[in-house]
Protein backbone atom coordinates (compact mmCIF):
# COMPACT_ATOMS: atom_id res chain seq x y z
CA UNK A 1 90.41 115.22 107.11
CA UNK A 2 93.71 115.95 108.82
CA UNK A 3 97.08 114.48 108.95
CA UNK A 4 96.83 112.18 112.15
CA UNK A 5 93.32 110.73 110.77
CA UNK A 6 94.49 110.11 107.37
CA UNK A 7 97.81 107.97 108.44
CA UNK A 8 95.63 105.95 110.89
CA UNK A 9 92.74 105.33 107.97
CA UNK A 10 95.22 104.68 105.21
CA UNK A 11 97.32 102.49 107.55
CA UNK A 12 94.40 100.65 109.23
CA UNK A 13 92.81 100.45 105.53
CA UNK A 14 95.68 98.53 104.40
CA UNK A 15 96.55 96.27 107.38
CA UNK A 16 99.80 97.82 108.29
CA UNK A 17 100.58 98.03 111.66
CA UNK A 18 102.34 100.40 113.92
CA UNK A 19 104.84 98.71 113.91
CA UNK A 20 105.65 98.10 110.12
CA UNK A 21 105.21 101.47 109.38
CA UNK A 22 107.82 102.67 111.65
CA UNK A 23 109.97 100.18 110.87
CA UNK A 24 110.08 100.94 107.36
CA UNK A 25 110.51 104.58 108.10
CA UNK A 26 113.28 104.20 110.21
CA UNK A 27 110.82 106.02 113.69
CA UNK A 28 109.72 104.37 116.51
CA UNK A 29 106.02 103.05 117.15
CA UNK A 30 106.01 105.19 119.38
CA UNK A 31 106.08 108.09 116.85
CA UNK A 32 103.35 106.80 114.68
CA UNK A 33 101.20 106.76 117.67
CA UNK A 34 101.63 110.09 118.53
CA UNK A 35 101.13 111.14 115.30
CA UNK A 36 98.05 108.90 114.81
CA UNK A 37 96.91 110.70 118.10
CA UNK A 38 97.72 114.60 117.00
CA UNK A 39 100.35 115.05 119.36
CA UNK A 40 103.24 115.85 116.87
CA UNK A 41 103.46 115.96 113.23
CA UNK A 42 106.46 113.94 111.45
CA UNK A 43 109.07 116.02 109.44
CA UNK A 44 108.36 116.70 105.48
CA UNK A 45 110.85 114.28 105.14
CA UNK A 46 108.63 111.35 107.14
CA UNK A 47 105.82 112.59 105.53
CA UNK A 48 107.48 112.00 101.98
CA UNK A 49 108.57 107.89 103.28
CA UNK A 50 105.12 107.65 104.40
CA UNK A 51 103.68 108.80 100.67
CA UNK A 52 105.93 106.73 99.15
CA UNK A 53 105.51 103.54 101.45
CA UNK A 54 101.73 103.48 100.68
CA UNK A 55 102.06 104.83 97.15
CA UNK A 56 100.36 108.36 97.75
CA UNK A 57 100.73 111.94 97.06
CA UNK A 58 101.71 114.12 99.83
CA UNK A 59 98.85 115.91 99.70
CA UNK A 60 96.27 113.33 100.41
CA UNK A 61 98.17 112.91 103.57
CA UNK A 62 98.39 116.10 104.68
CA UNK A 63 94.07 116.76 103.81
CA UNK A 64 94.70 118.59 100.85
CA UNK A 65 93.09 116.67 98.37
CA UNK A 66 90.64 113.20 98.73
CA UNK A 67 92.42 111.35 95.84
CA UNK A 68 95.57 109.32 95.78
């Protein structure tokens, strides 16, 4: 599974929206969206805020492994 798939299934999966996720990342809804969609990937930096918002590994964002 890749990046955009993963943030929209653990996002989704948890009932966070848009919205709230960008909010607490300091981006725009915008960005998820694109992201979500595989139009852009966020910095290593928004990839770490996202890990730690939903209390994950970086690597089971970015595909690399299946488990938290």
């Amino acid at each position: 599974m890749n990046f955009a798939n993963r943030l929209k299934e653990i996002r989704t999966t948890n009932g966070v929206s848009q919205e709230k996720l960008a909010k607490q990342i300091n981006v725009t809804q915008g960005m998820i969206s694109q992201w979500e969609k595989g139009l852009c990937e966020p910095t290593a930096t928004n990839i770490c805020k996202i890990a730690d918002f939903f209390g994950v590994c970086t690597d089971y964002l970015l595909g690399r492994q299946d488990w938290y």
